[in-house]
Protein backbone atom coordinates (compact mmCIF):
# COMPACT_ATOMS: atom_id res chain seq x y z
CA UNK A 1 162.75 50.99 111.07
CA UNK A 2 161.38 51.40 114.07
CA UNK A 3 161.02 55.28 114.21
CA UNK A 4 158.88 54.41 111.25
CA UNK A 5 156.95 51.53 112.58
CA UNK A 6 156.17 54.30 115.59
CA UNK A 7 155.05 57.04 112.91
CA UNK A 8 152.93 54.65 111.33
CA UNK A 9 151.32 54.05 115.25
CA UNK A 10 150.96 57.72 115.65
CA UNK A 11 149.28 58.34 112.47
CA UNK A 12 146.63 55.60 112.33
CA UNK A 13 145.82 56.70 115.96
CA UNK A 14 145.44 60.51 114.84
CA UNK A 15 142.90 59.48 112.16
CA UNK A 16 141.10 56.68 114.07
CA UNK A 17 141.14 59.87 116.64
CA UNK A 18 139.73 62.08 114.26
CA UNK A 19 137.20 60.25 112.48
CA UNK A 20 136.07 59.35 115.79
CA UNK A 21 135.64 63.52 116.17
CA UNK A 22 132.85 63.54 113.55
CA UNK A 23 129.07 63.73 114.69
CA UNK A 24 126.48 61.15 113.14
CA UNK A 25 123.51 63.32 111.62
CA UNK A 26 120.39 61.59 109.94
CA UNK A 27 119.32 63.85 107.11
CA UNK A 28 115.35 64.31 107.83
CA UNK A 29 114.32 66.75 104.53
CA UNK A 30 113.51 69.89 103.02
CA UNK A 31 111.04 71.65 105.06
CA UNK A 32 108.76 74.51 104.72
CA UNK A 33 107.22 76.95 107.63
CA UNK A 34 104.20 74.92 108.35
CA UNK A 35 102.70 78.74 110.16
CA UNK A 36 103.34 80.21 106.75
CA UNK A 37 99.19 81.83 106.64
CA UNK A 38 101.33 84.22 104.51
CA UNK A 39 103.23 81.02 102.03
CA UNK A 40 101.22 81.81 98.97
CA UNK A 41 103.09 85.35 99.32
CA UNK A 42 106.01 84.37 100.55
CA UNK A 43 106.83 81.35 99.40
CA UNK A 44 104.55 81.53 96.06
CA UNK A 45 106.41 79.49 93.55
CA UNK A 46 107.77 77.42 96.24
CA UNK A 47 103.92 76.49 97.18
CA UNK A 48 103.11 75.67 93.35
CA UNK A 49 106.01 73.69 93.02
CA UNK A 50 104.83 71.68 96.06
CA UNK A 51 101.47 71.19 94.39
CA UNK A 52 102.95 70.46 91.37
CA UNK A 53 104.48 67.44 93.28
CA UNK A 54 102.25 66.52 95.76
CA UNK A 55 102.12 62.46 95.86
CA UNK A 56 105.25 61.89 94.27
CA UNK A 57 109.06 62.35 95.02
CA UNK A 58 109.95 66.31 94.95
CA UNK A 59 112.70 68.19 92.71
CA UNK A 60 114.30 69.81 95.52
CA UNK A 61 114.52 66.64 97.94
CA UNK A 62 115.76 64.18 94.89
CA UNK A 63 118.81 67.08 94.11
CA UNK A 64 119.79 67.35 97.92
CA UNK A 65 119.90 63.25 98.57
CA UNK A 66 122.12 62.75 95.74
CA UNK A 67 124.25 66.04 96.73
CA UNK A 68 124.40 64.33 100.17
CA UNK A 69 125.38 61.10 98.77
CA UNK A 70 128.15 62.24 96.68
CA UNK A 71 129.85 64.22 99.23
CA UNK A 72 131.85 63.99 102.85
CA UNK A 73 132.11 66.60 105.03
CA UNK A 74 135.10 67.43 107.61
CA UNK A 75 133.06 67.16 111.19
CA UNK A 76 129.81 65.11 110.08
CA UNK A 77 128.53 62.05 109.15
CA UNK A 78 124.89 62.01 107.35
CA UNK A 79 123.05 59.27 107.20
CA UNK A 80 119.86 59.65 104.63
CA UNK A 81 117.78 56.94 106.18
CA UNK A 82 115.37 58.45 109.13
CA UNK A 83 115.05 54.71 110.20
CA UNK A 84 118.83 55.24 111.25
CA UNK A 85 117.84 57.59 114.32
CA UNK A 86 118.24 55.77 117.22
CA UNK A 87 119.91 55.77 120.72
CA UNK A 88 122.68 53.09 119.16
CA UNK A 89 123.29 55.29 116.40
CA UNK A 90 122.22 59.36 116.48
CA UNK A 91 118.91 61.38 117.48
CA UNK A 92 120.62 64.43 115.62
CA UNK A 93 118.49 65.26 112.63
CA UNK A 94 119.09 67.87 109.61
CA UNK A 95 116.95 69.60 107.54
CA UNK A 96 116.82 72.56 105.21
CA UNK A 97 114.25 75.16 106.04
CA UNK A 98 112.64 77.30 103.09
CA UNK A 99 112.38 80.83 104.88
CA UNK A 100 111.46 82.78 102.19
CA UNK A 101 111.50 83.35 98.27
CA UNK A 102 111.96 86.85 96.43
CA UNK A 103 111.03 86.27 92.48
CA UNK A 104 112.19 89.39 90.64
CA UNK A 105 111.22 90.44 87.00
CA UNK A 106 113.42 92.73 85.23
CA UNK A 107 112.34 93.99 82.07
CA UNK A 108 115.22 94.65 79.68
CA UNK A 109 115.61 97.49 76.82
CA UNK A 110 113.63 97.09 73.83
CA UNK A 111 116.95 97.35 71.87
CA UNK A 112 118.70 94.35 73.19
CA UNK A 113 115.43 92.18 73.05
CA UNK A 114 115.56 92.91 69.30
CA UNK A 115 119.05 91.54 68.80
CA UNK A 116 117.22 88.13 70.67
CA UNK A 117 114.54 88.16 68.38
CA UNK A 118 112.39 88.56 70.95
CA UNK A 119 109.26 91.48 71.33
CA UNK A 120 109.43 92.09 75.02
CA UNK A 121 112.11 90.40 77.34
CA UNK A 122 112.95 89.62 81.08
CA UNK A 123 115.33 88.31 82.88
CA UNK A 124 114.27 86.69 86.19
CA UNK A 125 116.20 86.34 89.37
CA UNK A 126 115.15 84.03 92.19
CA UNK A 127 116.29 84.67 95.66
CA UNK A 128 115.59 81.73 97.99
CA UNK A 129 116.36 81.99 101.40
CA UNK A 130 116.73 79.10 103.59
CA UNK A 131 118.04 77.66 107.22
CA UNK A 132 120.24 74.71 107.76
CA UNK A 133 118.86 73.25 111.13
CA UNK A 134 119.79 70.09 113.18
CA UNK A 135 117.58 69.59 115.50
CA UNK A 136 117.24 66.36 118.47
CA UNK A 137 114.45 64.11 116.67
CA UNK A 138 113.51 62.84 119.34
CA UNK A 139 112.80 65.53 121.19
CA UNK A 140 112.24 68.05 118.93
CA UNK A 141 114.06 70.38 120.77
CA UNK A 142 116.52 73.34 118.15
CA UNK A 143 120.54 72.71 118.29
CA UNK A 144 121.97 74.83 115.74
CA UNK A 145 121.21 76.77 112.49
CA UNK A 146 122.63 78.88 110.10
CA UNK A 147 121.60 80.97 107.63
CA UNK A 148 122.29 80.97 103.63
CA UNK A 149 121.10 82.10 100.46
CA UNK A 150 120.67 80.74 96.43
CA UNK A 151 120.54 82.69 93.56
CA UNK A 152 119.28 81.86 90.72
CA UNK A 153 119.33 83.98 87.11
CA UNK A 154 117.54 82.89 84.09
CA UNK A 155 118.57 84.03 80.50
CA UNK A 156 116.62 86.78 78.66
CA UNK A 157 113.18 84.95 78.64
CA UNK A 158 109.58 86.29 76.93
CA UNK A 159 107.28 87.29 79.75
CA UNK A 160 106.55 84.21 81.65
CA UNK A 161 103.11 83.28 82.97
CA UNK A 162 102.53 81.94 86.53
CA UNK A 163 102.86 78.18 85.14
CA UNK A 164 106.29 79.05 83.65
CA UNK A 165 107.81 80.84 86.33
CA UNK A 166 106.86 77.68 88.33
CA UNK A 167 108.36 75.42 85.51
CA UNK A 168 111.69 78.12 85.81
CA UNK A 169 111.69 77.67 89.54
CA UNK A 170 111.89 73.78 89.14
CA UNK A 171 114.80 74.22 86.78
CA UNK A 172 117.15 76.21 89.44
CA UNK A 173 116.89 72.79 91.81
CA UNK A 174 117.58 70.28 89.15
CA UNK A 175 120.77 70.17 89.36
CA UNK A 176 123.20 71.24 92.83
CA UNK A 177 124.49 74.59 91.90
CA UNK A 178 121.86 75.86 93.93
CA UNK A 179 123.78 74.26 96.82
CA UNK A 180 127.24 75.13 95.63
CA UNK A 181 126.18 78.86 95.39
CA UNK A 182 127.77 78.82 91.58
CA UNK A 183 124.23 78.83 89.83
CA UNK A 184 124.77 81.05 86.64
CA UNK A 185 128.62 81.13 87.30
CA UNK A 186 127.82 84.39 88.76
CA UNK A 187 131.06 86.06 89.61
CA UNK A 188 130.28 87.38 92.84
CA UNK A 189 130.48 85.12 95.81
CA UNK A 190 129.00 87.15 98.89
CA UNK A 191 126.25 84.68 99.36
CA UNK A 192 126.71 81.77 102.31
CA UNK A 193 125.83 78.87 100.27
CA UNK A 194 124.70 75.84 101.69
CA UNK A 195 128.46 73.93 100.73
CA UNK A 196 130.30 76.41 102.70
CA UNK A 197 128.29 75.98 105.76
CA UNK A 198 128.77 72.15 105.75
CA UNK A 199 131.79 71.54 104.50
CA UNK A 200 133.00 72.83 107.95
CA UNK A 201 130.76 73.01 110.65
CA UNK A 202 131.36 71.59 114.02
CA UNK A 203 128.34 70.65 116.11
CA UNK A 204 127.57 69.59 119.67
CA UNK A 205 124.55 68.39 121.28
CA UNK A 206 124.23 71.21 123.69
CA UNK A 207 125.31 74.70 123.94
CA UNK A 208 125.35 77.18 126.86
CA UNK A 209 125.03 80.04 124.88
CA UNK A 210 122.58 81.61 121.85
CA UNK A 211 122.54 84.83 120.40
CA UNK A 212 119.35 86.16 118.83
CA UNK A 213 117.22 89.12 118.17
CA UNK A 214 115.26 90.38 121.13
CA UNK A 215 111.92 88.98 120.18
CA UNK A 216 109.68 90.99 122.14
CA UNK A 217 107.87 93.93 120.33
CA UNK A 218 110.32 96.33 120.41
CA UNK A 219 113.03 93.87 119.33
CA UNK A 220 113.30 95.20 115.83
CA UNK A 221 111.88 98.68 115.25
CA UNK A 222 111.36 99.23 111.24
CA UNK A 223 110.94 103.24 110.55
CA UNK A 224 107.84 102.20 107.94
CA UNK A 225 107.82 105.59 105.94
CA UNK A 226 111.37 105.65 105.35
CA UNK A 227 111.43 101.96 103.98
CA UNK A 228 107.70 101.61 101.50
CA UNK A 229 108.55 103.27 98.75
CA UNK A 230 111.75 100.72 98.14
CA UNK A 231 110.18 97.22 99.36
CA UNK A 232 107.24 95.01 97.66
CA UNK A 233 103.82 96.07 98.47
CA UNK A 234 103.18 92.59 100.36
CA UNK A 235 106.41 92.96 102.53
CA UNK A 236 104.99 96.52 103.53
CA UNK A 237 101.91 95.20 104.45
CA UNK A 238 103.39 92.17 106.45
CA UNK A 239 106.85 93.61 107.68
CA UNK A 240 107.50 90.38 109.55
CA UNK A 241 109.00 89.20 106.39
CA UNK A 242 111.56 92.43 105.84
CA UNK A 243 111.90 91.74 109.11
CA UNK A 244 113.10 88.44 108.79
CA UNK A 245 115.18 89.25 105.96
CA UNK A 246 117.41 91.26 107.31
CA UNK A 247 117.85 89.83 110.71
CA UNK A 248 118.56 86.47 109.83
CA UNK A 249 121.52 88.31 107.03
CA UNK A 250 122.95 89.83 109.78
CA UNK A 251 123.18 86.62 112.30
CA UNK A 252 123.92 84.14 109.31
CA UNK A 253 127.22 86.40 109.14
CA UNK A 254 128.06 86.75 112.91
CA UNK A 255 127.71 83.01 112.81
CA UNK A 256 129.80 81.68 110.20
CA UNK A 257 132.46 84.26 110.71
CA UNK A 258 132.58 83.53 114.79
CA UNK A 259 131.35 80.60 115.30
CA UNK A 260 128.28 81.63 117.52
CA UNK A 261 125.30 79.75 117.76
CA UNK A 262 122.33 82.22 116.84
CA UNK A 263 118.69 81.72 117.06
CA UNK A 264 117.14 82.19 114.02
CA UNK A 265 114.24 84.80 113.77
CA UNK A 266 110.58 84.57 113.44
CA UNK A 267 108.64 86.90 114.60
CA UNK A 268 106.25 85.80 117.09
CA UNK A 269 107.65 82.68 117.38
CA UNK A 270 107.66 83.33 121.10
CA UNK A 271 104.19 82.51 121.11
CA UNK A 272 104.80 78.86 123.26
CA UNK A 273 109.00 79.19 121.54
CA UNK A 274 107.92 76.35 118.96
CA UNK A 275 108.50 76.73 115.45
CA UNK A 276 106.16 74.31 113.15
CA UNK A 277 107.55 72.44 110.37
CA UNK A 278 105.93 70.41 107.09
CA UNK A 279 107.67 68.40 105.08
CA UNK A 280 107.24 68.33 101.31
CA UNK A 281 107.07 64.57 101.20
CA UNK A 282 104.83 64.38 104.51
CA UNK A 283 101.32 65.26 105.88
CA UNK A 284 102.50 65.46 109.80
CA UNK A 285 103.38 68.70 111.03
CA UNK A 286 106.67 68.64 113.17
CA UNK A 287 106.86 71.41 116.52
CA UNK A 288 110.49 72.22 117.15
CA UNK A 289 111.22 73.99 120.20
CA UNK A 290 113.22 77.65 119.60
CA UNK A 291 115.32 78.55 122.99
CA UNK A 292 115.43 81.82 124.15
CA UNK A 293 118.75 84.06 123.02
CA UNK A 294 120.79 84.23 126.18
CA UNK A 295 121.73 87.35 124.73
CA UNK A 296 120.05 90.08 122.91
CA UNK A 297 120.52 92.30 119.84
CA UNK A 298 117.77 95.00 119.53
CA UNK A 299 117.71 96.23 115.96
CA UNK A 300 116.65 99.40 114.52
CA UNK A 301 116.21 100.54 110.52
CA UNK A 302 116.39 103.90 110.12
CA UNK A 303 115.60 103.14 106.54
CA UNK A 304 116.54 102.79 102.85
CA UNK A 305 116.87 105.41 100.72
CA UNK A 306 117.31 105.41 96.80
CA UNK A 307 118.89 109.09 95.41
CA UNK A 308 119.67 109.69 91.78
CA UNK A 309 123.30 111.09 91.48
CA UNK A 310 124.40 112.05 88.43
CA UNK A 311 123.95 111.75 84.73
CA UNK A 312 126.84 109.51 83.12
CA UNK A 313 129.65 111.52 81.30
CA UNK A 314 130.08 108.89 78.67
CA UNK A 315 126.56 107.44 77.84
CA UNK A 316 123.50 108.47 76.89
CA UNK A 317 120.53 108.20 79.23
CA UNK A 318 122.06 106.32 81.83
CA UNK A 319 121.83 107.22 85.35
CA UNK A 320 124.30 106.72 88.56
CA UNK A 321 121.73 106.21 91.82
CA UNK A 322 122.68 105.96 94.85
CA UNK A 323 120.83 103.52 97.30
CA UNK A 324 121.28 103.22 101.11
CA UNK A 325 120.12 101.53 104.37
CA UNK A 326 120.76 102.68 108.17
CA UNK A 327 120.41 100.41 110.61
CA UNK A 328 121.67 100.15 114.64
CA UNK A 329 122.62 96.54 115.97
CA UNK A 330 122.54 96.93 120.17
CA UNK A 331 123.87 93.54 121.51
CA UNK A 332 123.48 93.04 125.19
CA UNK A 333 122.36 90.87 128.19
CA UNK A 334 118.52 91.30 128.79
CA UNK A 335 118.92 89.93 132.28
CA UNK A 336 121.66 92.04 133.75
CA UNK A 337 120.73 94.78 130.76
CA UNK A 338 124.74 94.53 130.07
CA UNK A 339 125.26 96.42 126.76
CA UNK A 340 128.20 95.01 124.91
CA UNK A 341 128.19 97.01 121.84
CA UNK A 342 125.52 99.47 120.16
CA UNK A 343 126.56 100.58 116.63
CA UNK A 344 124.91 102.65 114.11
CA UNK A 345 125.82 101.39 110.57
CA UNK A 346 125.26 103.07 107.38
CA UNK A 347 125.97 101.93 103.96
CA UNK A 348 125.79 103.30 100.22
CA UNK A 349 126.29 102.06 96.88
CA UNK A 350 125.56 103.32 93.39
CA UNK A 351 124.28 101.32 90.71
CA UNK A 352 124.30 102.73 86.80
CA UNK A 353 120.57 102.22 85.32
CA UNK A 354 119.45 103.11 81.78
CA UNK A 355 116.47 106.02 82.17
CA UNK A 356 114.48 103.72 79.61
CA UNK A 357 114.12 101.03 82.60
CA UNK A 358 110.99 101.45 84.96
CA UNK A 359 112.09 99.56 87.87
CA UNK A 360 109.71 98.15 89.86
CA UNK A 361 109.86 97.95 93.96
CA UNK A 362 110.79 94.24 94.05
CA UNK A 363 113.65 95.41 91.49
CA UNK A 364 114.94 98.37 94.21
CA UNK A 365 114.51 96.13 97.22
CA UNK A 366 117.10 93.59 95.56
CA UNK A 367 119.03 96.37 94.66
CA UNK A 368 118.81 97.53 98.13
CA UNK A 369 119.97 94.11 99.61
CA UNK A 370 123.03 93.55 97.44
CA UNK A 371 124.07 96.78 97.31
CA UNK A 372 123.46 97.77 100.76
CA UNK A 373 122.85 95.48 103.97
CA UNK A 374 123.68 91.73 102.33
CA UNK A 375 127.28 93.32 102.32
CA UNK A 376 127.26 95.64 104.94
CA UNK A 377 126.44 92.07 107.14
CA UNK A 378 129.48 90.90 105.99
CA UNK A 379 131.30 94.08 106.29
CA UNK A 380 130.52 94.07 109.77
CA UNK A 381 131.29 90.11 111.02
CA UNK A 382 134.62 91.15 109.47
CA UNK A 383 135.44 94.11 110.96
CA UNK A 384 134.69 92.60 114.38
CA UNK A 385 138.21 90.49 113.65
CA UNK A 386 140.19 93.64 113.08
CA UNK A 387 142.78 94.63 115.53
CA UNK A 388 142.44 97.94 113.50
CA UNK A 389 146.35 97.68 112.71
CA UNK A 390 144.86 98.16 108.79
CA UNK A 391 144.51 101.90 107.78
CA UNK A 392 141.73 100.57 105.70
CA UNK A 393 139.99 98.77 108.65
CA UNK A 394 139.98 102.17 110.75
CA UNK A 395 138.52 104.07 107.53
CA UNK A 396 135.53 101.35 107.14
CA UNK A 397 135.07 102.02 110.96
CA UNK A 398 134.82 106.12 110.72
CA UNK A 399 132.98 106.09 107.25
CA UNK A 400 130.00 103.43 108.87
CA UNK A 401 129.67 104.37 111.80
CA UNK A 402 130.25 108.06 110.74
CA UNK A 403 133.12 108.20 114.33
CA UNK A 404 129.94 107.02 117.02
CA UNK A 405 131.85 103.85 117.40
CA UNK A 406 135.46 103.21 118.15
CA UNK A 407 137.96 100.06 117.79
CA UNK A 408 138.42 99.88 120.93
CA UNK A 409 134.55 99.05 121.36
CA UNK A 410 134.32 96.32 118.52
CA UNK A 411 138.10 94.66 119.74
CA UNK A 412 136.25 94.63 123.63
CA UNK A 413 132.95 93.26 121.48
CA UNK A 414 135.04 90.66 120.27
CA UNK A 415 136.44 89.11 123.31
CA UNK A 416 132.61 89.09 124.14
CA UNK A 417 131.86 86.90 120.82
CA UNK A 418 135.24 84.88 121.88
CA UNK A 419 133.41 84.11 125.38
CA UNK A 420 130.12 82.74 123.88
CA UNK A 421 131.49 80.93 120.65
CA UNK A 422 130.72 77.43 120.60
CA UNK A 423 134.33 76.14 119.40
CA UNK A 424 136.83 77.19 121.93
């Protein structure tokens, strides 16, 4: 009885113990880039939909409250009442950061819109790219962030005008699938969705180290001819946002998958290290300070490339293309220049397409991202766990890399990531 009575000591202690562990956050909103000159591009259906809504309570704030609500989460506690943030209670403050939007149009066969009863169909895919920051409110100084991704695919629809892809863009945040990452029931799950991030995050007020893109000029080198014939004629003209696109991929990845606290990346943003925020339900303007990376990756795209392969053996007019990106990731120390790993990674995919489609560049450059560097990011912050005991690890090393980088260089690189993670 008493062994018991002990137990029963031991295990109320644990949890007090443990729910003592988790970290009060006050949830503060969904926020847009309040610098966005470029958000009627960018962020186009995103800035309708605020429009749409100005003055009255918002689609995508009412579906995250009640997601918040309904759910607990291992390591935090959030708190939706901004009144809450106090010295008593917490000056941590969360917020979802809209970092971009890619709206795709695909125009299907003839054929199959016939068997819809439709004339001329679509199917459209949104792509909404966002940051999960916590921030000191108080201060409005950065803590943490991580990158993730929704995806959102409509049913064969007639051609939409620029009211009803607004109207479609409200529907993928009414209800929380969007947050889930299960909109569709799409099969595929190599998005970071905003559920997997929280469920398990672990957070401190302060961190000693941040890993970022260099964000100096020369940070991130794009080789423009070998990229404009597969990106949107906007992103050519403002590469900021390719740039963006990629880079933030890449450290969304390295984040999750090692627990290292990354800087996320704006170009320019050096410019006085703030990053300005709006909030869809307010008229201030909030500048949160960005810290500088305390270490470095440089990044360099070769390019993208887009090859037809072959004719298929078994059906008519349809196509096997091969897409590809290059791109080198050079992590080091600016201060000491200490290089702890530079690595040039390629990867290729093929994709069947029916010769009756004309694809458009918005439709290559999301076939270039899923195909090519949205899994060659994950790829990668995998790899860097190997101990290269796996015949199959060793093979993904020689094919990417084509032999410039060894295991013994990413199992060194990895004691590197061990030394700056923020959860020993």
């Amino acid at each position: 009885m008493l062994r018991i009575f002990l137990v029963i000591i031991v295990f109320l202690t644990l949890s007090k113990h443990t729910y003592a562990q988790k970290i009060d956050v006050v949830w503060s909103g969904f926020s847009i880039n309040a610098d966005f000159s470029d958000l009627k591009i960018s962020a186009k259906y995103t800035a309708r939909l605020i429009e749409r809504f100005k003055g009255k309570k918002n689609i995508i704030d009412e579906t995250l409250r009640n997601f918040l609500e309904s759910n607990s989460f291992n390591n935090i506690n959030i708190f939706l009442n901004t009144e809450l943030i106090s010295d008593e209670t917490s000056k941590i403050a969360m917020s979802i950061f809209l970092d971009q939007e890619i709206f795709e149009e695909f125009r299907l066969p003839d054929e199959d819109c016939k068997k819809l009863n439709i004339n001329e169909c679509y199917i459209y895919n949104i792509s909404n790219y966002y940051q999960l920051i916590f921030f000191d409110f108080k201060k409005m100084t950065y803590i943490k962030a991580v990158p993730f991704q929704s995806v959102y695919v409509s049913d064969p629809l007639p051609k939409l005008n620029e009211e009803e892809k607004t109207d479609l863009l409200i529907e993928s945040y009414k209800n929380i699938a969007w947050l889930k990452g299960d909109q569709n029931n799409q099969g595929e799950k190599n998005n970071l969705s905003f559920l997997d991030i929280i469920e398990n995050i672990e957070l401190n007020q302060f961190y000693e180290f941040y890993l970022g893109i260099n964000p100096n000029e020369d940070g991130f080198i794009i080789n423009n001819e070998k990229v404009k014939d597969l990106i949107p004629d906007y992103m050519y003209s403002n590469t900021s946002l390719l740039k963006r696109q990629i880079a933030n991929t890449f450290l969304g990845e390295i984040a999750l998958k090692h627990n290292v606290v990354v800087v996320p990346y704006y170009e320019g943003y050096g410019i006085g290290n703030t990053l300005k925020k709006k909030y869809l339900d307010k008229n201030e303007v909030y500048s949160l300070t960005i810290p500088d990376p305390t270490y470095y990756i440089d990044i360099t795209l070769r390019g993208f490339v887009k090859k037809e392969y072959k004719k298929d053996s078994n059906v008519k007019d349809l196509t096997w293309w091969i897409y590809g990106t290059g791109i080198n990731l050079r992590f080091y120390e600016p201060l000491l220049e200490k290089e702890y790993l530079h690595v040039k990674l390629t990867k290729a995919n093929y994709k069947k397409i029916p010769d009756i489609l004309d694809l458009t560049k918005t439709n290559d450059f999301l076939n270039i991202i899923n195909l090519t560097y949205k899994p060659l990011a994950i790829e990668f912050a995998n790899i860097l766990n190997s101990d290269f005991k796996n015949d199959n690890d060793k093979k993904w090393l020689e094919k990417t890399t084509k032999n410039t980088t060894n295991s013994k260089e990413i199992i060194e690189f990895k004691k590197f990531l061990n030394r700056i993670s923020s959860t020993k």
